[in-house]
Protein backbone atom coordinates (compact mmCIF):
# COMPACT_ATOMS: atom_id res chain seq x y z
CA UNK A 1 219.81 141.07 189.55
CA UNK A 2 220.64 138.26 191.98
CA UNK A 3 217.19 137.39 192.13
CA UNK A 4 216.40 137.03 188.55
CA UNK A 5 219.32 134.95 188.29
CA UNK A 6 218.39 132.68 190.90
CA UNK A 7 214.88 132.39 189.49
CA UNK A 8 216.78 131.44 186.41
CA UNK A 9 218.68 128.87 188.49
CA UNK A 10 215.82 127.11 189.86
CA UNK A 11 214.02 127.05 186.29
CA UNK A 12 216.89 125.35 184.76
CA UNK A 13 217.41 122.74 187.47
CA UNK A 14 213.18 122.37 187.61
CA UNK A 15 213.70 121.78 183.73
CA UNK A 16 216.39 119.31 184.37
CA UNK A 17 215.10 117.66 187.23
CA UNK A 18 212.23 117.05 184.77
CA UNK A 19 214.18 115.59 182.11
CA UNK A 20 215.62 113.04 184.23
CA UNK A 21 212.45 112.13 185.91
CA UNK A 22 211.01 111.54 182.05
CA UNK A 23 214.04 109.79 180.58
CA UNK A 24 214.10 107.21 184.34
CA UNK A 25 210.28 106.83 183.66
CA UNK A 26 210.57 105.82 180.00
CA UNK A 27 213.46 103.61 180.56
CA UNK A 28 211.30 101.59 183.02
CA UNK A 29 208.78 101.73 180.76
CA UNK A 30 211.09 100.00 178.24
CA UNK A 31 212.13 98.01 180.35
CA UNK A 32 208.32 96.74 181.70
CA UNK A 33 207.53 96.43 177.75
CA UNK A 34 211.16 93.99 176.94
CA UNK A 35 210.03 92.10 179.82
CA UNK A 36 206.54 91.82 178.89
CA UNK A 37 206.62 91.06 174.77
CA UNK A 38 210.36 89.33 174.28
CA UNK A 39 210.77 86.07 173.86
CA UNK A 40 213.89 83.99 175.81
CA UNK A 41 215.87 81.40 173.91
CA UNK A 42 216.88 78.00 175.71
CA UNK A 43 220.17 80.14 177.12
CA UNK A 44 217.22 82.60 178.83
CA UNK A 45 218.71 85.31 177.15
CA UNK A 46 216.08 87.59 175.94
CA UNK A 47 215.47 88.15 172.45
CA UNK A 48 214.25 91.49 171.11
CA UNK A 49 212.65 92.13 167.83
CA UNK A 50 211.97 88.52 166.51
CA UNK A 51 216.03 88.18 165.96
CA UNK A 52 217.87 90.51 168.55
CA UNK A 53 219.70 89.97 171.80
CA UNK A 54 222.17 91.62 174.21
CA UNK A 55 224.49 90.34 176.13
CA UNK A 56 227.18 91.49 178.40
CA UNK A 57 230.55 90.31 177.66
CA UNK A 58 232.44 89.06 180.67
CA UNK A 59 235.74 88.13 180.30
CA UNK A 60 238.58 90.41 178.46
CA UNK A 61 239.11 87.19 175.74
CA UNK A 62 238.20 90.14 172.59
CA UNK A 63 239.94 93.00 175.13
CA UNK A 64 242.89 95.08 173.43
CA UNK A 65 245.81 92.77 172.36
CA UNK A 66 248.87 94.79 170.48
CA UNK A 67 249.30 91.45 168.48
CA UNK A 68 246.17 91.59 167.39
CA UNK A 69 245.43 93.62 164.15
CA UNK A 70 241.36 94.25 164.78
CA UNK A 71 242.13 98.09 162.13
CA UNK A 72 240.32 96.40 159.27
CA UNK A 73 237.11 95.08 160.78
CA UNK A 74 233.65 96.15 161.82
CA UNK A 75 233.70 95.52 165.27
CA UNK A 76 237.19 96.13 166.96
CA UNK A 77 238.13 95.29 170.21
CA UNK A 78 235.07 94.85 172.91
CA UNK A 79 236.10 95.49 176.56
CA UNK A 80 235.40 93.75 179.78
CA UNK A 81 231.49 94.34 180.58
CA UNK A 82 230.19 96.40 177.22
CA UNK A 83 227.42 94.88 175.73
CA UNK A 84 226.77 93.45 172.62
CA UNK A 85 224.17 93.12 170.00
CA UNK A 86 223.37 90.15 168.07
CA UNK A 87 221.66 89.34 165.12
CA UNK A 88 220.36 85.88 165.95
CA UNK A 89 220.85 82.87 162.79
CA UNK A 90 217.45 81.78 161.15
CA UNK A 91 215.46 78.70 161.99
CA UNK A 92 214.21 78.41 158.98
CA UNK A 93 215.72 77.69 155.27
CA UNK A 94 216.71 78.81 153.17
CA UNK A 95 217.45 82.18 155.42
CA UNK A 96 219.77 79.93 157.49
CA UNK A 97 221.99 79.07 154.63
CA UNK A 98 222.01 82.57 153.67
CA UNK A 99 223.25 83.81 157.19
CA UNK A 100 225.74 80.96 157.62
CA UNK A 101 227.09 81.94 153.68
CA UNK A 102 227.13 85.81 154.09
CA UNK A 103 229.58 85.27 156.92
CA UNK A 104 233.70 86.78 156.40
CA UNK A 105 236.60 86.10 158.41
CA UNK A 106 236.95 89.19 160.86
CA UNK A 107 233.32 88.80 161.68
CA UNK A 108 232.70 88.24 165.47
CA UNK A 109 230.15 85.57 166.36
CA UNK A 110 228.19 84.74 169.26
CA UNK A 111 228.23 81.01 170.26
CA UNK A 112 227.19 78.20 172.50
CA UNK A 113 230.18 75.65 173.38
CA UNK A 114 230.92 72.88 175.92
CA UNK A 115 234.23 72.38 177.95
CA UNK A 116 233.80 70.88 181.35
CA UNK A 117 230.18 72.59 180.68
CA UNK A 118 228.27 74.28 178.00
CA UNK A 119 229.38 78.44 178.14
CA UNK A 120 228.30 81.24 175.70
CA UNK A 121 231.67 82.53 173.92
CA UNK A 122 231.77 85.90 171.58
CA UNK A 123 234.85 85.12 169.73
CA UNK A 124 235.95 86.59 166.13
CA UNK A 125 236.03 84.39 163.38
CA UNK A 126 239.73 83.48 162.17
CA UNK A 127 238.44 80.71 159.59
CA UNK A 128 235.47 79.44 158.13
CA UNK A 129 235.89 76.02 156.08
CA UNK A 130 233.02 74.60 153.16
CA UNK A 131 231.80 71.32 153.82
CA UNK A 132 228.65 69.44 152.89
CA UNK A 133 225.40 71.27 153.56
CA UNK A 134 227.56 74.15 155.23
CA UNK A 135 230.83 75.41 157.15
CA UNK A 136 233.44 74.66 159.90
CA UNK A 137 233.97 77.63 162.07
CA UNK A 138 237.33 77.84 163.72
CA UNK A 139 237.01 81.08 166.11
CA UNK A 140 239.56 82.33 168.68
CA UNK A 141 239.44 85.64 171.14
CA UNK A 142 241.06 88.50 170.15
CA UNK A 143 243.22 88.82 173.00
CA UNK A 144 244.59 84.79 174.03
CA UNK A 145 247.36 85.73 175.80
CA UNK A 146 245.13 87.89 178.59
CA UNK A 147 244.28 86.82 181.90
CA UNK A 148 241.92 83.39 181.36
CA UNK A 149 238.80 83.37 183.00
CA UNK A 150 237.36 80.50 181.22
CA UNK A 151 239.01 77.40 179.14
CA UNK A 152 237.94 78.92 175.72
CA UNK A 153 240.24 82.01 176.58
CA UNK A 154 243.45 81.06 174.19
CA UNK A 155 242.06 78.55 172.31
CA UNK A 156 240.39 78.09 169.05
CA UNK A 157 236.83 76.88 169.01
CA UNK A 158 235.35 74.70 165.79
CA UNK A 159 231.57 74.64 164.76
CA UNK A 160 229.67 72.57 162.18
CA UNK A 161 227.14 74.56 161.00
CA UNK A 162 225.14 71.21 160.00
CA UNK A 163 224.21 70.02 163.05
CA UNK A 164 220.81 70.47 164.29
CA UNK A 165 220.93 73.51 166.97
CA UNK A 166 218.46 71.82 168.72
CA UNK A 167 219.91 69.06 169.75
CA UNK A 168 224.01 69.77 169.10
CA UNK A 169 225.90 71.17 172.35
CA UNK A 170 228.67 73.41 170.20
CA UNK A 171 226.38 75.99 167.81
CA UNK A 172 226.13 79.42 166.89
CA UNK A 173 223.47 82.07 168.41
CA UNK A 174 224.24 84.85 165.73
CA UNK A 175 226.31 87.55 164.71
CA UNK A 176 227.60 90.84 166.61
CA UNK A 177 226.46 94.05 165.04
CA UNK A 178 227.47 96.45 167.89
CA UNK A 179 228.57 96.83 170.79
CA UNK A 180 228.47 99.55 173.96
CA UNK A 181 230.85 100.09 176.33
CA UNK A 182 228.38 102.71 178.71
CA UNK A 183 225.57 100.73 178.33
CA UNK A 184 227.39 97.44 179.02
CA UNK A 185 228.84 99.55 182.12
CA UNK A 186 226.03 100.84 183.75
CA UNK A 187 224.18 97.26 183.51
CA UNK A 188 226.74 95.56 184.72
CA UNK A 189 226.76 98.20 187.74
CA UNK A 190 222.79 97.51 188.16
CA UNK A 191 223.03 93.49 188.71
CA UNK A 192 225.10 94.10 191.87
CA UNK A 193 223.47 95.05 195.01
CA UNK A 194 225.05 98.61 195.40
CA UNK A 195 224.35 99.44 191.77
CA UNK A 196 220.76 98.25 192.45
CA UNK A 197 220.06 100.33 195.17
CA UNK A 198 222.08 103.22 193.65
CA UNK A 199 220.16 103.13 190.18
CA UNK A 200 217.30 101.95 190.90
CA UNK A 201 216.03 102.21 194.84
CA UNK A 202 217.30 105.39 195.55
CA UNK A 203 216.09 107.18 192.20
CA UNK A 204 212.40 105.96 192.74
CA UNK A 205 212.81 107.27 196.30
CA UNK A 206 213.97 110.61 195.35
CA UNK A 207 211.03 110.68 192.55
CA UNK A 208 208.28 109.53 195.15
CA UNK A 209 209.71 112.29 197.60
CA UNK A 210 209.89 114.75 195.34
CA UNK A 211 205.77 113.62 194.15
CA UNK A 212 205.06 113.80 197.38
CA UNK A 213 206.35 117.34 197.86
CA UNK A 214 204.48 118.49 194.91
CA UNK A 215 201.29 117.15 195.23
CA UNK A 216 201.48 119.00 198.71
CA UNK A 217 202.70 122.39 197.65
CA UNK A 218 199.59 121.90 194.91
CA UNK A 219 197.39 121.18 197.38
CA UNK A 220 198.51 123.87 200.00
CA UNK A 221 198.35 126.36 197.11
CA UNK A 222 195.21 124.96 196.37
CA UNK A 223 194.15 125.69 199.92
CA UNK A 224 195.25 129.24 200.32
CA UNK A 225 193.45 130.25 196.61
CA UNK A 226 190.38 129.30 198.39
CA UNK A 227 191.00 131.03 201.71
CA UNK A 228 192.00 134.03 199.69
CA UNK A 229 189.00 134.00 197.68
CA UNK A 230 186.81 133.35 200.49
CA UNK A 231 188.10 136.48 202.14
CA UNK A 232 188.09 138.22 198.96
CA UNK A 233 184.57 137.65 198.84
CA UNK A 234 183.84 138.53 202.20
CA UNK A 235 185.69 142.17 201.91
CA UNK A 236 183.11 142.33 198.93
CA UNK A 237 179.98 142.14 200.83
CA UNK A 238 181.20 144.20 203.85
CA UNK A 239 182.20 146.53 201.22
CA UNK A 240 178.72 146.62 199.52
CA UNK A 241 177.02 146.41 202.67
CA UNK A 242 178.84 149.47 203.48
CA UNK A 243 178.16 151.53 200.81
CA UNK A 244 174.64 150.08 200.99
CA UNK A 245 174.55 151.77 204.84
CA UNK A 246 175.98 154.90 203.46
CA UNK A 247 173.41 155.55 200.59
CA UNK A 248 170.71 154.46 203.51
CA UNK A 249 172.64 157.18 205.70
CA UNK A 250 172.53 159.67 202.44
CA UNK A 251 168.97 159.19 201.94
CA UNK A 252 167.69 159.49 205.93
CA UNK A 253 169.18 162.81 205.87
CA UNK A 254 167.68 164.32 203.05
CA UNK A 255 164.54 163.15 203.93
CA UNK A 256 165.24 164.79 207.51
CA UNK A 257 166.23 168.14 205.53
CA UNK A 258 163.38 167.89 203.20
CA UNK A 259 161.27 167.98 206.29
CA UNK A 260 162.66 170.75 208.03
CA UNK A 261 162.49 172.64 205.16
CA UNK A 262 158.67 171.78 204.86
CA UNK A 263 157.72 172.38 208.63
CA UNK A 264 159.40 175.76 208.38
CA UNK A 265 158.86 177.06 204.57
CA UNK A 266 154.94 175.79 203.92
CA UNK A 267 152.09 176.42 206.95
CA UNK A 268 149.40 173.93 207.64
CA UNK A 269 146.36 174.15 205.18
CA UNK A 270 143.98 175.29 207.98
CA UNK A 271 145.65 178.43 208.05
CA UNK A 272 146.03 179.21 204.38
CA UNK A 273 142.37 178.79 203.94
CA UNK A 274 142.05 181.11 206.22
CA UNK A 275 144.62 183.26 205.22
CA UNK A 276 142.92 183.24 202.04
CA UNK A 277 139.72 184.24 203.44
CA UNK A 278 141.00 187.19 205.21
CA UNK A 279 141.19 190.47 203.62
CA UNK A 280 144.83 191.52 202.67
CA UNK A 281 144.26 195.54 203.05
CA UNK A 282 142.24 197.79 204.81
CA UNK A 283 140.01 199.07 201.74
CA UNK A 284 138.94 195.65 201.19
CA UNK A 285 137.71 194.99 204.69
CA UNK A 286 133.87 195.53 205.31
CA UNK A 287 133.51 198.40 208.01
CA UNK A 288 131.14 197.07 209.16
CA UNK A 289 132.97 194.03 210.42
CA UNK A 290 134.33 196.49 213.18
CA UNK A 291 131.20 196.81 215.40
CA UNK A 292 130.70 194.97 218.00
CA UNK A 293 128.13 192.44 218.72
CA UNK A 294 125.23 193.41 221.00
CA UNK A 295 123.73 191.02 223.23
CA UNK A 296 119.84 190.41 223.89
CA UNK A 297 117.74 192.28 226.78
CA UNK A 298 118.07 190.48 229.88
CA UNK A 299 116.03 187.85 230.54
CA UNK A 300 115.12 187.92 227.11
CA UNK A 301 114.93 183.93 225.69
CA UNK A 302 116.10 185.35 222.25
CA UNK A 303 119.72 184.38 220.91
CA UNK A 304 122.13 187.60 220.99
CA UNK A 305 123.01 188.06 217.20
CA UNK A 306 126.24 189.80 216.61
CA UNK A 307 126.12 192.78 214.14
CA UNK A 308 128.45 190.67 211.92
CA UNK A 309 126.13 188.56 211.48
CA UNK A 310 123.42 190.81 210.54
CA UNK A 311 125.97 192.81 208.09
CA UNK A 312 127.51 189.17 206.66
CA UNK A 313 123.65 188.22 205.91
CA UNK A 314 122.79 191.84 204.36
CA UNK A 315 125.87 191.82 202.50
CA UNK A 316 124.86 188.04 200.80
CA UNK A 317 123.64 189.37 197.92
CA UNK A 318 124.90 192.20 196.01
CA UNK A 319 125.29 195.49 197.98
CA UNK A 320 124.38 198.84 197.11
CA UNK A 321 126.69 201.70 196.66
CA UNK A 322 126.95 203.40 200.80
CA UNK A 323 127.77 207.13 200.94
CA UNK A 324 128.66 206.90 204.54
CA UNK A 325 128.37 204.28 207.43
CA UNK A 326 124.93 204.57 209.40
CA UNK A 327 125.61 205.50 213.27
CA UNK A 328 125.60 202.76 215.90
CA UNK A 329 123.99 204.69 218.78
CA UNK A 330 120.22 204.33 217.08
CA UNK A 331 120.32 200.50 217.71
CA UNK A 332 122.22 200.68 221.17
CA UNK A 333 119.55 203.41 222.41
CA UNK A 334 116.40 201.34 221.51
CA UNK A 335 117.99 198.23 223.38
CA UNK A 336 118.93 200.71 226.52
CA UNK A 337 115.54 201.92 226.72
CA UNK A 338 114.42 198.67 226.74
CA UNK A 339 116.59 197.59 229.80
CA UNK A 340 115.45 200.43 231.78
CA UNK A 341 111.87 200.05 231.39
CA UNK A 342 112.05 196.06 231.70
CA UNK A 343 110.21 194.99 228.52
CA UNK A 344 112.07 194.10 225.94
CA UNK A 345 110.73 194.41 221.82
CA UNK A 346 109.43 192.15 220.09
């Protein structure tokens, strides 16, 4: 149980680890592609869109005032560092007329104005006045009475819309449509060193170590799939060698039975021929075959011939019927009388 739930653990903070590493990379991203495609106006601010901009609001002059009824407009109070969005005015006409006409009192407006120098104010507008070819102005913060950081804090601020942006110092970059108080926050927390390294430095670190470590477990695992398959493979061979040995084993000793059995079971051919030839009972032998063989007179130059001989040549062709065997002493009596008297027949 405590395993699965610390698998479960590690999942979930893989998953989110993940998430964060995706959202970081996209906002840099979005950030490479702003810097890359906007365009800057003559205040460097950069504009988004063809006719957006942000910009972080710096001192508390539209902070919370209680004397200041903000209930019944759009954009209500805007804190120290949130950031605001602006819908910038037209260049051209008749869509600059338009923007400078659809504007209400209430309505808070992004401007350019010059005290000791030229600042950018976001101010609401208290009073907007007709005049030829367009409108007076008259904007003042929300919150007058706060702590001043600038001369414009307190005071009210007058615009003629007629002027020539170009070339007037007091004009008016556009219109607020939003605001964020997080996004203004964190921003404002990235231009300073700490915020810097804390966002930014230390995030790409901790991605590139974490890369690092995971390209190396990949690799390492990587590595030890191929050992593992290499020995894998090797236990196959030895194993197939093996059982090539044993059916090499198998066979050599049935071939050593089978010839065992042969040197015992089945006798040379020499002697079944001549096991063939030989009579198998003693009616079928020839008696004849029993007599011995009787050798020539001495000094005699004729070859002995055996009676075998004589019987196996008289018995070539086919015999006649014998009542009885002749007796041997009539040839062994003519060859003794013949050895007595010296001469031998011829």
């Amino acid at each position: 149980m405590t395993s699965k739930a610390s698998d479960k653990a590690k999942k979930i903070l893989k998953i989110a680890a993940n998430a964060l590493l995706y959202l970081f990379l996209a906002l840099c991203v979005a950030a490479l592609l702003i810097s890359m495609f906007s365009k800057r106006d003559k205040t460097g601010c950069v504009t988004l869109f063809g006719n957006r901009q942000m910009r972080l609001v710096e001192s508390p002059s539209m902070a919370v005032n209680p004397q200041t009824d903000v209930s019944n407009y759009k954009i209500k109070s805007i804190p120290v560092n949130s950031m605001v969005f602006i819908a910038t005015v037209p260049q051209a006409e008749p869509q600059r007329s338009e923007f400078f006409d659809g504007l209400q009192i209430g309505d808070v407006i992004t401007f350019r104005y010059t005290y000791a120098t030229q600042e950018t104010i976001t101010h609401r507008l208290v009073d907007k006045v007709a005049i030829d070819g367009g409108y007076l102005l008259y904007l003042r913060g929300d919150n007058p009475t706060g702590d001043a950081t600038s001369p414009s804090d307190g005071e009210t601020q007058v615009i003629d819309t007629t002027q020539n942006p170009d070339t007037a110092i007091n004009y008016v970059i556009g219109k607020v449509t939003g605001k964020s108080v997080a996004l203004g926050a964190l921003v404002s927390v990235v231009k300073k060193p700490v915020g810097l390294a804390l966002f930014v430095i230390v995030p790409c670190a901790i991605i590139a170590v974490v890369e690092i470590v995971r390209i190396a477990n990949v690799l390492s695992a990587r590595k030890r799939d191929k050992v593992a398959q290499e020995s894998a493979a090797i236990a196959d061979k030895a194993q197939q060698q093996q059982a090539e040995l044993e059916l090499l084993r198998q066979r050599l000793s049935q071939l050593e039975q089978q010839a065992a059995t042969s040197a015992f079971s089945a006798p040379p051919a020499a002697f079944e021929q001549n096991a063939a030839q030989q009579p198998t009972s003693a009616a079928e032998r020839d008696p004849a075959a029993d007599i011995c063989s009787t050798t020539a007179t001495a000094g005699s130059s004729e070859p002995t011939t055996s009676a075998s001989a004589f019987f196996t040549g008289a018995t070539s062709g086919p015999q006649p019927t014998q009542s009885a065997p002749q007796p041997r002493h009539n040839s062994t009596s003519v060859q003794s009388e013949g050895a007595f008297d010296g001469t031998s027949e011829q």
